[in-house]
Protein backbone atom coordinates (compact mmCIF):
# COMPACT_ATOMS: atom_id res chain seq x y z
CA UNK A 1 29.47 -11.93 61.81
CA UNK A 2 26.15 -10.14 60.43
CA UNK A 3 26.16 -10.61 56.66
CA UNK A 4 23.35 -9.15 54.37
CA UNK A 5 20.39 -11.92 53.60
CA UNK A 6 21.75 -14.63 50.95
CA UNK A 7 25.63 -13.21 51.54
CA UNK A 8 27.52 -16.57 52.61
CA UNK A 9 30.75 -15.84 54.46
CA UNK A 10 33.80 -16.38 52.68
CA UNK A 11 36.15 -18.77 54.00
CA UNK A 12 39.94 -19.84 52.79
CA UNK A 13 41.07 -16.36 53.58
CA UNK A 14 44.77 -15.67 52.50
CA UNK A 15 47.53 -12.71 53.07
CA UNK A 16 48.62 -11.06 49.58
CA UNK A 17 50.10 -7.98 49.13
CA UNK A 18 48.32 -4.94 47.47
CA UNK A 19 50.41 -5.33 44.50
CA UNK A 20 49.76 -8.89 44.33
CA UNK A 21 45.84 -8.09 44.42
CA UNK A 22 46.65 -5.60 41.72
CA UNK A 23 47.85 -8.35 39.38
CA UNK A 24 45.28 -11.04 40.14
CA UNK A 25 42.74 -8.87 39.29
CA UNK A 26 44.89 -7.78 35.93
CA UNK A 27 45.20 -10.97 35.12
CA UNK A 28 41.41 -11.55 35.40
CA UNK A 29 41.12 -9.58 32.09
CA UNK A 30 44.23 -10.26 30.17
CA UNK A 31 42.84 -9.28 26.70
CA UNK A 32 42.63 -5.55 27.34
CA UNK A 33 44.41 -3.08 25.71
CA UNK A 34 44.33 0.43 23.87
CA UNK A 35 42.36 1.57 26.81
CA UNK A 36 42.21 1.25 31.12
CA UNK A 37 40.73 -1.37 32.81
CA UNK A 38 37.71 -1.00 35.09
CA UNK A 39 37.80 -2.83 38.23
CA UNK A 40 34.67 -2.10 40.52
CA UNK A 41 34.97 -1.80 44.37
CA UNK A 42 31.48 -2.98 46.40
CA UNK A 43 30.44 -3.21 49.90
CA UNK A 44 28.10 -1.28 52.09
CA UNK A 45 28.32 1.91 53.51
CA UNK A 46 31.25 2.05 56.04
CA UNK A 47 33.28 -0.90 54.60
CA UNK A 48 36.06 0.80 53.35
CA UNK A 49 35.48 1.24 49.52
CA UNK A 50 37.21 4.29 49.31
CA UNK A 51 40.23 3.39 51.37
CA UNK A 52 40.99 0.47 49.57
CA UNK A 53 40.17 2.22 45.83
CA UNK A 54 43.36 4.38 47.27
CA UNK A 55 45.74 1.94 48.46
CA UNK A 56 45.13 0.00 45.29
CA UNK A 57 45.95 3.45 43.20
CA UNK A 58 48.82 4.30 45.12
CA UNK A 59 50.76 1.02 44.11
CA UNK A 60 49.26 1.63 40.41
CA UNK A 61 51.01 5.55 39.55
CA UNK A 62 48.57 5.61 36.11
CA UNK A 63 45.37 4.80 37.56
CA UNK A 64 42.28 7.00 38.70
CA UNK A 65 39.33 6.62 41.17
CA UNK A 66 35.56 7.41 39.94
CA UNK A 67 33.33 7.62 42.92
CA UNK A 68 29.67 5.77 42.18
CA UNK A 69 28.12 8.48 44.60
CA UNK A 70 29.09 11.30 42.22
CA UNK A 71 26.57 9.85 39.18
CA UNK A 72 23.75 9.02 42.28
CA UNK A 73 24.15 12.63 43.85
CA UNK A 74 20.71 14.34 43.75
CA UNK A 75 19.58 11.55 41.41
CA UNK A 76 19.02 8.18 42.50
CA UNK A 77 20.32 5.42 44.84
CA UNK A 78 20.69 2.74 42.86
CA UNK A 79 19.02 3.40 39.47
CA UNK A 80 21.78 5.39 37.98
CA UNK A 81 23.61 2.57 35.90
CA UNK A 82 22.49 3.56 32.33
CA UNK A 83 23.59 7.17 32.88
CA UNK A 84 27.32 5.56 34.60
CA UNK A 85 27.44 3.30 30.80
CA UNK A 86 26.67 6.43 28.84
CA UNK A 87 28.49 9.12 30.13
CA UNK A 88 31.43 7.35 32.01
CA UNK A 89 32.20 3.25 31.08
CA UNK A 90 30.97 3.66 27.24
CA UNK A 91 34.32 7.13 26.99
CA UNK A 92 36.48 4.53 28.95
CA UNK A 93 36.26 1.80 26.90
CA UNK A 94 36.91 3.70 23.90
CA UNK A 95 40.14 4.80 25.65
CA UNK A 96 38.94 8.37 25.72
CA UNK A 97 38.90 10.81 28.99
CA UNK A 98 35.92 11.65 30.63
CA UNK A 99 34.54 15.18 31.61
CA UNK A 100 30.98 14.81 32.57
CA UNK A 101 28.43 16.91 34.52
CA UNK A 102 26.00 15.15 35.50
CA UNK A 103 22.27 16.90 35.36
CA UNK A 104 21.76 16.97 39.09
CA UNK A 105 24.62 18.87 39.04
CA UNK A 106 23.49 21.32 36.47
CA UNK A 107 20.02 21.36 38.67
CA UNK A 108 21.63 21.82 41.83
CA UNK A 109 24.33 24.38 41.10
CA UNK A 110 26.93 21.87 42.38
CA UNK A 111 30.51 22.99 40.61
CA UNK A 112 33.00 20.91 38.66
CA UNK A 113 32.73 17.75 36.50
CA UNK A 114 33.62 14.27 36.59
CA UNK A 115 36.47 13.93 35.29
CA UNK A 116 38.92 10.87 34.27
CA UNK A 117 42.38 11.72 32.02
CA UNK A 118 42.96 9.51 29.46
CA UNK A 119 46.11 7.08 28.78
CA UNK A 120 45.53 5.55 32.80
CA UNK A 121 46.21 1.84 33.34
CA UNK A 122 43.60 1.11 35.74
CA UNK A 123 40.23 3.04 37.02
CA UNK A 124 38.76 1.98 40.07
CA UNK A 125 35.30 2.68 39.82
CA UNK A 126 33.89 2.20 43.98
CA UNK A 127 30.45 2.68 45.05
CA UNK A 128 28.00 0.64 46.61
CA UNK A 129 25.50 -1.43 43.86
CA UNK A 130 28.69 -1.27 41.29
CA UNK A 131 28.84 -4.50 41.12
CA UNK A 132 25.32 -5.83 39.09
CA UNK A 133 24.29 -7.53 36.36
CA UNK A 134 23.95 -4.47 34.52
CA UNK A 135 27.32 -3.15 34.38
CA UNK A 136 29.12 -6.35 34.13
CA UNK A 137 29.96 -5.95 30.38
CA UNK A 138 31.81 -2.89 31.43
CA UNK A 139 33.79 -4.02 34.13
CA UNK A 140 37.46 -5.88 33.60
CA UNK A 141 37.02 -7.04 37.56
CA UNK A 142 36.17 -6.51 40.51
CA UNK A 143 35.98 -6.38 44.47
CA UNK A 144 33.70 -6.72 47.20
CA UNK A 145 34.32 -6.31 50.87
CA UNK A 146 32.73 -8.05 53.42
CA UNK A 147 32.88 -7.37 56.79
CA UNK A 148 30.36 -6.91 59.92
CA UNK A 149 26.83 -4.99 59.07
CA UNK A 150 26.90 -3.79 62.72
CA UNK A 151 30.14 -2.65 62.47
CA UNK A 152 29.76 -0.82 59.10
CA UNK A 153 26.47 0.87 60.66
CA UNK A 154 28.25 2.45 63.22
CA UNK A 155 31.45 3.55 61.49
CA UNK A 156 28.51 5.21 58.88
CA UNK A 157 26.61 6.41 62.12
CA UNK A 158 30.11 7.81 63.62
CA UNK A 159 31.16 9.29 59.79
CA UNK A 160 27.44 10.79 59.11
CA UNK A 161 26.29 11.44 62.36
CA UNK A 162 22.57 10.91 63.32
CA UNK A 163 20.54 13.78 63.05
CA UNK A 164 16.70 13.24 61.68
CA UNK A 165 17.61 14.19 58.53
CA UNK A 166 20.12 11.42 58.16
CA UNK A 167 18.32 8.57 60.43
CA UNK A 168 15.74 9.16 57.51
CA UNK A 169 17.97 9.10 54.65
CA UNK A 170 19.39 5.63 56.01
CA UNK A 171 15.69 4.40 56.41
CA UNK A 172 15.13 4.99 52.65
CA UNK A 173 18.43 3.79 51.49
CA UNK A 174 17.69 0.57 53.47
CA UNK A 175 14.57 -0.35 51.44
CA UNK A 176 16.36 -0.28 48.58
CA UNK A 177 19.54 -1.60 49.48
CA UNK A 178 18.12 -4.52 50.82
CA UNK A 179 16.00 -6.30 47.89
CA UNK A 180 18.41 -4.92 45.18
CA UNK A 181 21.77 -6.65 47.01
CA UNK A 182 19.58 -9.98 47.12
CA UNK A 183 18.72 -9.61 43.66
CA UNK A 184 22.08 -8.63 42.14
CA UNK A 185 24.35 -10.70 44.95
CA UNK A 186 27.44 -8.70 44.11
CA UNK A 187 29.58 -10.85 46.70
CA UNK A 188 28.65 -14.26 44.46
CA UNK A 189 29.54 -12.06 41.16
CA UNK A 190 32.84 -10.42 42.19
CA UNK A 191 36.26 -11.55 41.07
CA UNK A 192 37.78 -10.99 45.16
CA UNK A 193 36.55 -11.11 48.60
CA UNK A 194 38.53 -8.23 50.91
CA UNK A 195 38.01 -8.61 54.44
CA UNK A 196 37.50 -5.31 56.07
CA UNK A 197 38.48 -5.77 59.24
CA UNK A 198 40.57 -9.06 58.32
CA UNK A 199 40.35 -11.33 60.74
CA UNK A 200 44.30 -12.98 60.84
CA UNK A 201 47.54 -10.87 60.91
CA UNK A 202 48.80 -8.72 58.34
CA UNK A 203 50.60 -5.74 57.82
CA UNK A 204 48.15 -3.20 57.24
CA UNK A 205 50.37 -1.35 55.26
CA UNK A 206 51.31 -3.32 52.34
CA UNK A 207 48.89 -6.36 52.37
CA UNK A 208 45.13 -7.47 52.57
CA UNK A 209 42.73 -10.30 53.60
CA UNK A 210 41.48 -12.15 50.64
CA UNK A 211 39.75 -15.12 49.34
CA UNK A 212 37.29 -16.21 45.83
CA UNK A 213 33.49 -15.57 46.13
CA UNK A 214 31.52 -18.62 46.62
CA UNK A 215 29.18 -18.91 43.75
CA UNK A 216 25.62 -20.11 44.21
């Protein structure tokens, strides 16, 4: 398996049902209350953030997904944490909604808001570079998946296509993915390893892959 530089490969992988990931990752923040926990969902492009942030919401009927890429639209690729604290984690935390259009929006004619209702159990912030140094204050827990870079490439290559245009935005994303995932090692800091594709059997239905980071 291709990892990213410094990304060891998990091992002691175990079968657990969605709802059980649900509650180990509750359970990682048992203090909260009076507002929703925030539990971050990381891995590169292609390795399924948004497929698990909806599997995990469907077994959790008061809970919301906040897509990462909405704050970075038009604005940055990874420098876009302060504005994500300000106008999204900092309302969350103080149990309040969210309704926030971001200025790239405003710039860009781009219609609608990001919006969160208030009173949910659980928000599952996903987006790649979620899980940093940064933003760990604001996050209750959180996820990354690891699976195959060559894989993921061509799943984002099959999903994005590969025009110019896109070859070139990849290029650029790449020299910035690359020494800010070594800096922040996001698989080290999160509170589960998914394995996307798993590797043993399991009903893809109603359970994952998992198994705890190994620290440095």
């Amino acid at each position: 398996m291709r990892l990213h530089p410094g990304e060891t490969e998990a091992v002691g992988w175990r079968v657990v049902t969605v709802l059980d990931a649900v509650r180990q990752l509750r359970d990682a923040s048992p203090g909260v209350a009076g507002r929703p926990r925030v539990i971050g969902i990381d891995g590169r492009g292609g390795a399924g953030k948004t497929t698990l942030a909806e599997r995990l919401r469907k077994v959790v009927p008061h809970s919301a997904i906040m897509h990462t890429d909405d704050v970075a639209w038009n604005h940055a690729y990874f420098d876009w944490g302060a504005v994500l604290v300000e106008n999204v984690l900092r309302p969350l935390r103080r149990g309040e909604a969210v309704d926030f259009r971001p200025d790239a929006w405003i710039t860009h004619e781009r219609p609608g808001s990001i919006t969160i209702p208030a009173g949910a159990d659980f928000i599952w912030v996903e987006g790649t570079g979620i899980i940093r140094e940064e933003l760990a204050p604001w996050l209750d827990a959180s996820v990354w998946i690891q699976g195959d870079l060559d894989e993921q490439e061509r799943l984002v290559a099959v999903r994005d296509g590969d025009s110019p245009e896109q070859l070139e935005h990849v290029a650029n994303w790449l020299l910035e993915e690359v020494p800010f995932m070594l800096r922040e090692q996001p698989w080290a800091r999160a509170t589960m390893i998914v394995a996307d594709p798993p590797q043993i059997d399991h009903d893809p239905d109603s359970e994952l892959v998992v198994a705890r980071p190994t620290r440095p």
